[in-house]
C-alpha atoms as a PDB file:
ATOM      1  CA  UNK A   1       2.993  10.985  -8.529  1.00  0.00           C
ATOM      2  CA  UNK A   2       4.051   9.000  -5.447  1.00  0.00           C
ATOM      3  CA  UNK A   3       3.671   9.813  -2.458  1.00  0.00           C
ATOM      4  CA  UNK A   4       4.865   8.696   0.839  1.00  0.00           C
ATOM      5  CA  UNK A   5       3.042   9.345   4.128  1.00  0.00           C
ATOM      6  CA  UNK A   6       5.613   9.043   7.212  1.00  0.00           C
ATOM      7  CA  UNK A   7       3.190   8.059  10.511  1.00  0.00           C
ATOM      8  CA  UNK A   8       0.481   6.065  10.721  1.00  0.00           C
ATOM      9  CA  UNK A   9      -1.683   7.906  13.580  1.00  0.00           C
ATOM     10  CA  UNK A  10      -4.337  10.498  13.277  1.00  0.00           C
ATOM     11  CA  UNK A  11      -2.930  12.770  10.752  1.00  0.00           C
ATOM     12  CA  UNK A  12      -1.447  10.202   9.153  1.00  0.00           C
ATOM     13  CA  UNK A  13      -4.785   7.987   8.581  1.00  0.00           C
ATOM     14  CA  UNK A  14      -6.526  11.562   7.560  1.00  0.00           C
ATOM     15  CA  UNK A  15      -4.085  12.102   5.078  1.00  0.00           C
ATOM     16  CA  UNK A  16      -4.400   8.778   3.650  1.00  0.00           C
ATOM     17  CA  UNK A  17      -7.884   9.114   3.856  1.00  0.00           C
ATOM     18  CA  UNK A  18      -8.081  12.287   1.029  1.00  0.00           C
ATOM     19  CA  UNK A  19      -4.843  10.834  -0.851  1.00  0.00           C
ATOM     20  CA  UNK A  20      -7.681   7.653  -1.278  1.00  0.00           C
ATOM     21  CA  UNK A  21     -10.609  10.019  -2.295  1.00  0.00           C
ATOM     22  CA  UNK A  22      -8.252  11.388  -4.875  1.00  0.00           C
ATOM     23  CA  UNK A  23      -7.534   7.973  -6.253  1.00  0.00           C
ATOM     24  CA  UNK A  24      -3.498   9.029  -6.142  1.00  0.00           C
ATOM     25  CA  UNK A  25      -0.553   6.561  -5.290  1.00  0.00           C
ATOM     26  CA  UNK A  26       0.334   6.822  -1.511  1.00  0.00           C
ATOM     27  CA  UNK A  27       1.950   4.699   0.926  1.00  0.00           C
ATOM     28  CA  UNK A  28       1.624   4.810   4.758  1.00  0.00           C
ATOM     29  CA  UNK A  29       4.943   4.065   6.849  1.00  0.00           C
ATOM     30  CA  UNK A  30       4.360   2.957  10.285  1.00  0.00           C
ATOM     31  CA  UNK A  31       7.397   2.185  12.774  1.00  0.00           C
ATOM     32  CA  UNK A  32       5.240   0.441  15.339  1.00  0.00           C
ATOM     33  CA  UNK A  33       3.264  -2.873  14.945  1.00  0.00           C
ATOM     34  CA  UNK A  34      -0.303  -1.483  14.664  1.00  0.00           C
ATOM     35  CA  UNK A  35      -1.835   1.993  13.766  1.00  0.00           C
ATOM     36  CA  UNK A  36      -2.778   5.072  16.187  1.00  0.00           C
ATOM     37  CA  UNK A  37      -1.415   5.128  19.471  1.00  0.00           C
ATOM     38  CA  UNK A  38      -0.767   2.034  21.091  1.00  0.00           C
ATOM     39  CA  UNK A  39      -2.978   3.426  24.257  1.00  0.00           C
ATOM     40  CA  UNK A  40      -6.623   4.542  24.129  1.00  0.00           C
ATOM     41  CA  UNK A  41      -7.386   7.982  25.652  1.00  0.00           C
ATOM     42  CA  UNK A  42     -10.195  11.200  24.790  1.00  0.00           C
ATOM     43  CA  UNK A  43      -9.422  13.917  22.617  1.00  0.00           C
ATOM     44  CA  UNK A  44     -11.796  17.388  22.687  1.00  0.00           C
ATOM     45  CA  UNK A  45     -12.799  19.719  20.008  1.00  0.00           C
ATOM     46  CA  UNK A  46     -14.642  23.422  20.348  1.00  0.00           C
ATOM     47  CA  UNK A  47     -18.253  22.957  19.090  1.00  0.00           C
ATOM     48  CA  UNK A  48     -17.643  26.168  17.113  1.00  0.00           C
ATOM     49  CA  UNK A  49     -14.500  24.293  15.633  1.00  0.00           C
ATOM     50  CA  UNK A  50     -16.783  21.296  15.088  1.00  0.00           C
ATOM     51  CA  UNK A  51     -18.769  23.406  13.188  1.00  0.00           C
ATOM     52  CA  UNK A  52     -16.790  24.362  10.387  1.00  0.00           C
ATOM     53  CA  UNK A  53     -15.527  20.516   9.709  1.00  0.00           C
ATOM     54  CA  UNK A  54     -15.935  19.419   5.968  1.00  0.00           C
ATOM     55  CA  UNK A  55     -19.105  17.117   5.755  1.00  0.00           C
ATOM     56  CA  UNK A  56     -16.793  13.733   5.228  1.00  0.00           C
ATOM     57  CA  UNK A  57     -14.819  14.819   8.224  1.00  0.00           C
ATOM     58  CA  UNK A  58     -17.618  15.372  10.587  1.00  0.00           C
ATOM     59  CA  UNK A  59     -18.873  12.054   9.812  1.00  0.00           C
ATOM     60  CA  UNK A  60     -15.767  10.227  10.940  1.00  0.00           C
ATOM     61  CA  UNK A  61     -16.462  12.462  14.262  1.00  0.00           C
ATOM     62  CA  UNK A  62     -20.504  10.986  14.341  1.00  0.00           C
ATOM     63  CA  UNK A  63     -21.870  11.157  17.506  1.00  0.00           C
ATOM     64  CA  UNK A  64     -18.932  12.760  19.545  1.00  0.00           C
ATOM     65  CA  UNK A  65     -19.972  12.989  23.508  1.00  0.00           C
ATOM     66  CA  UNK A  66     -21.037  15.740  24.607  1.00  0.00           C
ATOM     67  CA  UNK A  67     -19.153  17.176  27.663  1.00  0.00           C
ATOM     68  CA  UNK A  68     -19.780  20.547  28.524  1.00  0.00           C
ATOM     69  CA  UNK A  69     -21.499  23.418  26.511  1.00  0.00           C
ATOM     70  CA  UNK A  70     -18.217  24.263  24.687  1.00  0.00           C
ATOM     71  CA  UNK A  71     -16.923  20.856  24.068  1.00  0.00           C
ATOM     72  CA  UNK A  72     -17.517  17.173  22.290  1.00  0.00           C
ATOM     73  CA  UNK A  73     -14.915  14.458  23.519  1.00  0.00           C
ATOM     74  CA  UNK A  74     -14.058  11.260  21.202  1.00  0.00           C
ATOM     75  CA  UNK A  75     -11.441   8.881  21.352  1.00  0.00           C
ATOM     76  CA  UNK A  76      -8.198   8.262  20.087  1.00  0.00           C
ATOM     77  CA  UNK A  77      -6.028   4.736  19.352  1.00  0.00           C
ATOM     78  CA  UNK A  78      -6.278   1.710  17.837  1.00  0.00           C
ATOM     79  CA  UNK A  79      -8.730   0.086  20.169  1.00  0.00           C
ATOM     80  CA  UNK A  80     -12.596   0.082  19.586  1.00  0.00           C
ATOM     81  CA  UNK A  81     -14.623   3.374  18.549  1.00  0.00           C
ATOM     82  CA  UNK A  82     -11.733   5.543  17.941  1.00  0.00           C
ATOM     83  CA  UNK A  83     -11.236   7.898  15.216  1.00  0.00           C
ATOM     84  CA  UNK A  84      -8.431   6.286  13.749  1.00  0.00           C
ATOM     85  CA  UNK A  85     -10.293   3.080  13.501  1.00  0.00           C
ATOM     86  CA  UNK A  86     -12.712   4.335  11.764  1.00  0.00           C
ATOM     87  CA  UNK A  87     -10.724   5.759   9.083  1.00  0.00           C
ATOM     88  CA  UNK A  88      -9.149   2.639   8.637  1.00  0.00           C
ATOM     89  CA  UNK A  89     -12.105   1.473   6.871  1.00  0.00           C
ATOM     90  CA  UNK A  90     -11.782   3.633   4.358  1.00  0.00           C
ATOM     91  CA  UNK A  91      -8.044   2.702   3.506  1.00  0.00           C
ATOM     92  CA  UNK A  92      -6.237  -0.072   1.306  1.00  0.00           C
ATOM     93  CA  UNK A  93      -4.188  -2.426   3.988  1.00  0.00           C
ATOM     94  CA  UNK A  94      -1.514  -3.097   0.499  1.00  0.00           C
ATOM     95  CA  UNK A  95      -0.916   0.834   1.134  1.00  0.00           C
ATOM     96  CA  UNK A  96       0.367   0.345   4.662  1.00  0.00           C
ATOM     97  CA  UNK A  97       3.595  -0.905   5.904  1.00  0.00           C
ATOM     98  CA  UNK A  98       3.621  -1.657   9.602  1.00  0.00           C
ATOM     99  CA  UNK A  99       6.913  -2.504  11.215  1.00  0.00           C
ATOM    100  CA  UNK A 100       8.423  -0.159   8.595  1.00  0.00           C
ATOM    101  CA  UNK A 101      11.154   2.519  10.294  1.00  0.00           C
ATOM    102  CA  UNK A 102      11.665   5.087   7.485  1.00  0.00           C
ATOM    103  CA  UNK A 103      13.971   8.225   7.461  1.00  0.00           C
ATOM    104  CA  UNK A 104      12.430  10.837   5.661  1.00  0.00           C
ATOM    105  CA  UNK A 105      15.798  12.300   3.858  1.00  0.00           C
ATOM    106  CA  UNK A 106      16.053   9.130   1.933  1.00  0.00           C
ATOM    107  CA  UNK A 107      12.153   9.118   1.232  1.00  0.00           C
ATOM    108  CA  UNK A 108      12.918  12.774  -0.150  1.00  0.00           C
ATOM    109  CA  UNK A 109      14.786  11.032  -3.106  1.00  0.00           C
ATOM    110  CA  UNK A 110      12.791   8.172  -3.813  1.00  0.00           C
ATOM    111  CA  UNK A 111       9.173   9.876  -3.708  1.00  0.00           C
ATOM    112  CA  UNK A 112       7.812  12.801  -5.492  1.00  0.00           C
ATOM    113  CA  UNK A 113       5.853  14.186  -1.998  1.00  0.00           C
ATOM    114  CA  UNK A 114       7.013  13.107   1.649  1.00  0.00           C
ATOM    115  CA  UNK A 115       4.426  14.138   4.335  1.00  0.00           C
ATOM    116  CA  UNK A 116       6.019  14.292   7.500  1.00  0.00           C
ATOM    117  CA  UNK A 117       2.851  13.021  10.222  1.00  0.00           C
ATOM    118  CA  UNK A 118       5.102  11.507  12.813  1.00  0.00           C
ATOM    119  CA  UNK A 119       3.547  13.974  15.690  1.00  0.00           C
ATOM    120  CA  UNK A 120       7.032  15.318  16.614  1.00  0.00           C
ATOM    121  CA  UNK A 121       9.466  17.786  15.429  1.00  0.00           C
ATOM    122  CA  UNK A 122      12.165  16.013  14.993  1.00  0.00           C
ATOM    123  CA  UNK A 123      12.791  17.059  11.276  1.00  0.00           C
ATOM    124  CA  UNK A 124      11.358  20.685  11.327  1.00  0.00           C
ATOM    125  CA  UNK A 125      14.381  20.653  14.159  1.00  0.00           C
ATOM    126  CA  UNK A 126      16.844  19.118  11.686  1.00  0.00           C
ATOM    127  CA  UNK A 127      16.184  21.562   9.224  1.00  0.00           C
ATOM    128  CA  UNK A 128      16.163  24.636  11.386  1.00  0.00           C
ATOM    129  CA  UNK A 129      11.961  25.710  10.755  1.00  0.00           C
ATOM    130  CA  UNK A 130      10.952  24.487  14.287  1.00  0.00           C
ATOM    131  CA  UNK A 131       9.587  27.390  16.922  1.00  0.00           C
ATOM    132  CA  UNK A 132       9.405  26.221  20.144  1.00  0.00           C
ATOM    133  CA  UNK A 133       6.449  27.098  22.781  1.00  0.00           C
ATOM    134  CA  UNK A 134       7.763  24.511  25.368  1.00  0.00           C
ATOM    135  CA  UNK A 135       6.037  20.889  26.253  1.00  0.00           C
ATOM    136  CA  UNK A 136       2.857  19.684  27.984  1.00  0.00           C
ATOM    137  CA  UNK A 137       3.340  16.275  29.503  1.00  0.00           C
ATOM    138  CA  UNK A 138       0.307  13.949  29.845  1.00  0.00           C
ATOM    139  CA  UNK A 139      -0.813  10.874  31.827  1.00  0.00           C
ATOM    140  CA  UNK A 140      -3.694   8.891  30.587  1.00  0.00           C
ATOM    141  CA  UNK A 141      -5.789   6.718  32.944  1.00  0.00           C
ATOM    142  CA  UNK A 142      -8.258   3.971  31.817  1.00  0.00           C
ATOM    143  CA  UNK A 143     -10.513   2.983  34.939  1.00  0.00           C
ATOM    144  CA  UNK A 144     -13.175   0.663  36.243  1.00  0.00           C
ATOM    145  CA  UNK A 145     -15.885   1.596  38.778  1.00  0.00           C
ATOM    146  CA  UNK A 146     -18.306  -0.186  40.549  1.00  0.00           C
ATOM    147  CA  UNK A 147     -21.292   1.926  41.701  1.00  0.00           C
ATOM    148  CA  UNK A 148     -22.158   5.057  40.780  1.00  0.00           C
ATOM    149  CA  UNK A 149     -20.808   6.797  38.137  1.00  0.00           C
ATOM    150  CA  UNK A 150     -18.054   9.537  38.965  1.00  0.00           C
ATOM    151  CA  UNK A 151     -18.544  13.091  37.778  1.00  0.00           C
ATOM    152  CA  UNK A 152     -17.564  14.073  33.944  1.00  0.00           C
ATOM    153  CA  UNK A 153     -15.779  17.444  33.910  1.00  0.00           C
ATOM    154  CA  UNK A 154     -13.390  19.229  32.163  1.00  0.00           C
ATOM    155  CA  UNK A 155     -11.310  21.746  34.824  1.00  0.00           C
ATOM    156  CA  UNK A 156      -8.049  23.441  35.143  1.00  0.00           C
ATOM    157  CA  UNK A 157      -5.955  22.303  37.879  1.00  0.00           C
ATOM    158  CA  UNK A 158      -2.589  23.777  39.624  1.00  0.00           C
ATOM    159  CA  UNK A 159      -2.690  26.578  37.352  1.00  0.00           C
ATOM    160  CA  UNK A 160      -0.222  25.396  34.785  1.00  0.00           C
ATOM    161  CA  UNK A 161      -2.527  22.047  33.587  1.00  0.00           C
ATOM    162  CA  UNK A 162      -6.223  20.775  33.000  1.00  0.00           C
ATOM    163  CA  UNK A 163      -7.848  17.278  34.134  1.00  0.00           C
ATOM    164  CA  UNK A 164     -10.756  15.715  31.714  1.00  0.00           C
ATOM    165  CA  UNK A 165     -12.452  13.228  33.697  1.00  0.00           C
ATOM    166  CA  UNK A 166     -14.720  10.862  31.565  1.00  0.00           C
ATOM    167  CA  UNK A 167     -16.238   8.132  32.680  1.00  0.00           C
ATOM    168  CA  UNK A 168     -18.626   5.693  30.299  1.00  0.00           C
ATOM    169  CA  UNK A 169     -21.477   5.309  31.607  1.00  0.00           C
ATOM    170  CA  UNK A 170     -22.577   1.711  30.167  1.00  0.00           C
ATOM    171  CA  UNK A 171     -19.286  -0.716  30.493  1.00  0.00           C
ATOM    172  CA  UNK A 172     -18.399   1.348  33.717  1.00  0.00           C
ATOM    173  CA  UNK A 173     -15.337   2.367  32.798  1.00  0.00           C
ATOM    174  CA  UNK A 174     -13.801   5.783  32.002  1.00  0.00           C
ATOM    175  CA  UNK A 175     -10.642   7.662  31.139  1.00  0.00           C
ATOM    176  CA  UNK A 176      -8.656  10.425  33.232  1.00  0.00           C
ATOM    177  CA  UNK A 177      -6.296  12.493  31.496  1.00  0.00           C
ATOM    178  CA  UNK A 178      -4.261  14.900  32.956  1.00  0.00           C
ATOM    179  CA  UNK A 179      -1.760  17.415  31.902  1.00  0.00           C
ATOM    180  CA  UNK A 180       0.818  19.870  33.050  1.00  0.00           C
ATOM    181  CA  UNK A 181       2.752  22.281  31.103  1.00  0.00           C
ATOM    182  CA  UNK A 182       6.402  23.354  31.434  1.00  0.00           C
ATOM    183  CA  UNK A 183       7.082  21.059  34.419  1.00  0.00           C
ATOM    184  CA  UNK A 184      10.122  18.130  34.901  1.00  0.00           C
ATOM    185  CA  UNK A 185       8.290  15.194  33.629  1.00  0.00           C
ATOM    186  CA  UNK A 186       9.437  13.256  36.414  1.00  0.00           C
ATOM    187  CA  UNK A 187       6.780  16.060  38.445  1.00  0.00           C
ATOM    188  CA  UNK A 188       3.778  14.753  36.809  1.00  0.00           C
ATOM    189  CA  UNK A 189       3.186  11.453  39.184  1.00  0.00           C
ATOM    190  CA  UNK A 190       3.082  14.268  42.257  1.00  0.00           C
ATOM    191  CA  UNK A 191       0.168  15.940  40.159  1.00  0.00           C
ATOM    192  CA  UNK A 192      -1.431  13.056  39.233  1.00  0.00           C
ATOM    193  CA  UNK A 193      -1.689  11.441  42.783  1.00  0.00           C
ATOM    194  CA  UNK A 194      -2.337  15.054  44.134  1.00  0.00           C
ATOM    195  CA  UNK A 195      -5.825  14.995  41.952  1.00  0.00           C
ATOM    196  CA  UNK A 196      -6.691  11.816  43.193  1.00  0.00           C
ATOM    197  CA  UNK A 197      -6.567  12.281  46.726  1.00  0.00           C
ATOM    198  CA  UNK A 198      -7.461  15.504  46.396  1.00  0.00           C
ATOM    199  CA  UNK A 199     -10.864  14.678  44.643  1.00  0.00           C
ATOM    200  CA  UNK A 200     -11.055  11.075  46.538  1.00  0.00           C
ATOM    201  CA  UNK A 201     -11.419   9.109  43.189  1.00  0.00           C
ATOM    202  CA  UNK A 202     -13.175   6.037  43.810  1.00  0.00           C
ATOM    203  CA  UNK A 203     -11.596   3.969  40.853  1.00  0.00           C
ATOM    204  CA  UNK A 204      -9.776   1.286  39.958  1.00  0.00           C
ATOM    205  CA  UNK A 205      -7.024   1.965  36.829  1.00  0.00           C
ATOM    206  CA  UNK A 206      -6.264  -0.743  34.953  1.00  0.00           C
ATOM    207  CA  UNK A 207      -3.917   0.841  32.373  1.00  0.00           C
ATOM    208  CA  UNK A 208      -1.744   4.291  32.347  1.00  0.00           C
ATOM    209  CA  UNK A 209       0.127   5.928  29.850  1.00  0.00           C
ATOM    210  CA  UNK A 210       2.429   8.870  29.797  1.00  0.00           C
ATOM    211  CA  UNK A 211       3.085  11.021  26.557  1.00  0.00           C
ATOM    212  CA  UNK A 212       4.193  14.460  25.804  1.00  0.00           C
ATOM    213  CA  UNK A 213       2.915  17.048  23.277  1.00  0.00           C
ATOM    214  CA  UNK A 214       5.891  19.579  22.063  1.00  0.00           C
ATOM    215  CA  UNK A 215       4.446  22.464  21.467  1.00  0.00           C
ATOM    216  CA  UNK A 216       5.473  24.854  18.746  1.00  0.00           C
ATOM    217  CA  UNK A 217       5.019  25.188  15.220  1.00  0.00           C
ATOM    218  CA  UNK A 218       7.074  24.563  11.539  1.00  0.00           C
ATOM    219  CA  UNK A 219       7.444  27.868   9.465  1.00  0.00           C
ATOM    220  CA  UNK A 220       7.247  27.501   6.489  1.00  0.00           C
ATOM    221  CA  UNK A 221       5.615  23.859   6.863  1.00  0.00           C
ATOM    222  CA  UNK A 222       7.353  22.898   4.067  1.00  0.00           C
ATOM    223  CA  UNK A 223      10.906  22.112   3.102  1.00  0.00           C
ATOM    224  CA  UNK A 224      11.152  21.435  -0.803  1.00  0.00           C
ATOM    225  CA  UNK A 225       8.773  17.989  -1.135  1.00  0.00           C
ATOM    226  CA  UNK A 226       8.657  17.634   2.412  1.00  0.00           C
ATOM    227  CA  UNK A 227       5.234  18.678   3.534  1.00  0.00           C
ATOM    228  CA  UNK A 228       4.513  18.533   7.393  1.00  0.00           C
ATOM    229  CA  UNK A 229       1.040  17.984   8.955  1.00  0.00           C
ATOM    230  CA  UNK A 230      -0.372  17.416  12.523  1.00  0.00           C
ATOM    231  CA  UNK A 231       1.458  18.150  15.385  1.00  0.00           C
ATOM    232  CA  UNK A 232       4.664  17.903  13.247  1.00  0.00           C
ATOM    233  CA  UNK A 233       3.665  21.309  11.531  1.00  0.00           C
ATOM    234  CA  UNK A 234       1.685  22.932  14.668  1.00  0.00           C
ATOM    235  CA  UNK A 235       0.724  22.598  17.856  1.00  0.00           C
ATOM    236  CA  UNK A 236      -0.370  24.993  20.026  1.00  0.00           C
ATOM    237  CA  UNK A 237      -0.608  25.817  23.493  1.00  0.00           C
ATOM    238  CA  UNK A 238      -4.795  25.639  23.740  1.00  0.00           C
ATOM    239  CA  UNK A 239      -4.264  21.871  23.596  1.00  0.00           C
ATOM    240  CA  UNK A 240      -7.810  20.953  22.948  1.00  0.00           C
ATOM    241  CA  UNK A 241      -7.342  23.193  19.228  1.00  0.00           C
ATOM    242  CA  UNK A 242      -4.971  20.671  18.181  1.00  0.00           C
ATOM    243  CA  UNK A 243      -6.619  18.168  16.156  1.00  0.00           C
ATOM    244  CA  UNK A 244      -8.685  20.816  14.387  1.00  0.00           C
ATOM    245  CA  UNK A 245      -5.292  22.547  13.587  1.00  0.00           C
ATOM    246  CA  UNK A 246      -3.972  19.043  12.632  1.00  0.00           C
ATOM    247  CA  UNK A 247      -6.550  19.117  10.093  1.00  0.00           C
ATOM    248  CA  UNK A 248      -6.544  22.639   8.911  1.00  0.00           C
ATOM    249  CA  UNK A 249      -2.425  21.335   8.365  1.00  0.00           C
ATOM    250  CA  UNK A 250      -3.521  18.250   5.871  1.00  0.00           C
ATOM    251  CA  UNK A 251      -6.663  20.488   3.876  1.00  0.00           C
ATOM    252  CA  UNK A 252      -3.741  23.173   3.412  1.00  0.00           C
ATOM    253  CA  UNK A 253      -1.152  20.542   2.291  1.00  0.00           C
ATOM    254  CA  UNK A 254      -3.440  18.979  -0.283  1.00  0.00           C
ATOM    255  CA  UNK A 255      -4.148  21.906  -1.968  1.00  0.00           C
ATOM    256  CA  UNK A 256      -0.779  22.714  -2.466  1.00  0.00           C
ATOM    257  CA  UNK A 257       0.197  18.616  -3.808  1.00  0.00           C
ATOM    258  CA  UNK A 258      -3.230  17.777  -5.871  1.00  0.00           C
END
């Protein structure tokens, strides 16, 4: 059986990661030039969804911070301790093709199983099994501080968003990451400078990002041999659910391919 894996980011990697355990024939396509996000920024995850992680799962998450008494924080992209970096390890470079724009219709014909791990919706959308719950829109901040160390906290903010501020402690650095639901994304620069004045951040950013997360959900999240994980077959409005969901997506599609 061959399969082919479209997206090389989280759910991507993760799916690659059991397709490996399971000695069967995958390959990763990647459009960009390197794997995971091309930016570094925190992801959370409920302790109680922590919890209930399979054993070789949990380990990729080993020693997650701990950031309030609900939450653990980790990071995501292609840059140091992230998650997707550490499942690289696991994986055969020969199986992934970086550089490699694929479209999944023509994949349909040539593979036995496509699984659809882009993190959008564009196909569920093509084929008409896309619900819509509207978009959150995200800016990521990587900072320097010199001094003391600014707060770590987890808040909502303006009613319709959340900041996560999360500074490390030892290379005095830190991330913010803010985000705002069901706004014009040309709005979230107002928000963002509104926090920092507001809370008088005493930082220095030396890289932002902006992203978006569709939110919504694929029903069924299949079409024929197309199988859709991640946020291309859920995600949900509690925002900080979504990688657990993500892999809740890829256990549910294995079973059904192996």
């Amino acid at each position: 059986m061959k399969i082919a894996i479209v997206g090389g980011g989280f759910s991507g990697l993760l799916t690659a990661f059991f397709l490996e355990k399971h000695k069967l024939n995958y390959t990763v396509f990647e459009q960009k030039r390197i794997w995971g996000k091309s930016f570094s920024h925190p992801s959370l995850i409920l302790k109680k969804d922590y919890k209930k992680l399979p054993k070789d799962i949990k380990a990729l998450y080993s020693k997650p911070l701990d950031v309030s008494k609900n939450f653990y924080a980790y990071w995501h992209g292609n840059v140091g301790q992230s998650i997707e970096n550490k499942i690289i390890n696991f994986l055969s470079p020969k199986k992934i093709k970086l550089f490699s724009h694929q479209d999944i219709f023509i994949l349909k014909e040539k593979y036995d199983i496509v699984i659809d791990a882009t993190g959008n919706s564009l196909t569920s959308r093509k084929l008409g099994i896309w619900r819509d719950y509207g978009k959150i829109y995200l800016k990521s901040g990587i900072f320097s501080y010199i001094g003391n160390s600014p707060k770590s906290f987890l808040r909502n903010f303006s009613k319709k968003g959340f900041v996560l501020n999360l500074p490390v402690i030892n290379n005095q650095t830190g991330v913010l990451l803010l985000g705002v639901k069901d706004i014009s994304p040309k709005a979230l620069p107002f928000y963002w400078d509104l926090f920092i004045v507001k809370e008088s951040l005493n930082v220095h950013f030396v890289e932002i990002s902006d992203f978006t997360i569709n939110l919504g959900f694929a029903h069924p999240q299949n079409f024929q041999n197309i199988f859709f994980v991640g946020s291309a077959a859920l995600s949900s409005p509690k925002w900080y659910r979504n990688d657990y969901l993500a892999i809740i997506t890829i256990l549910n599609t294995l079973k059904s391919i192996t």
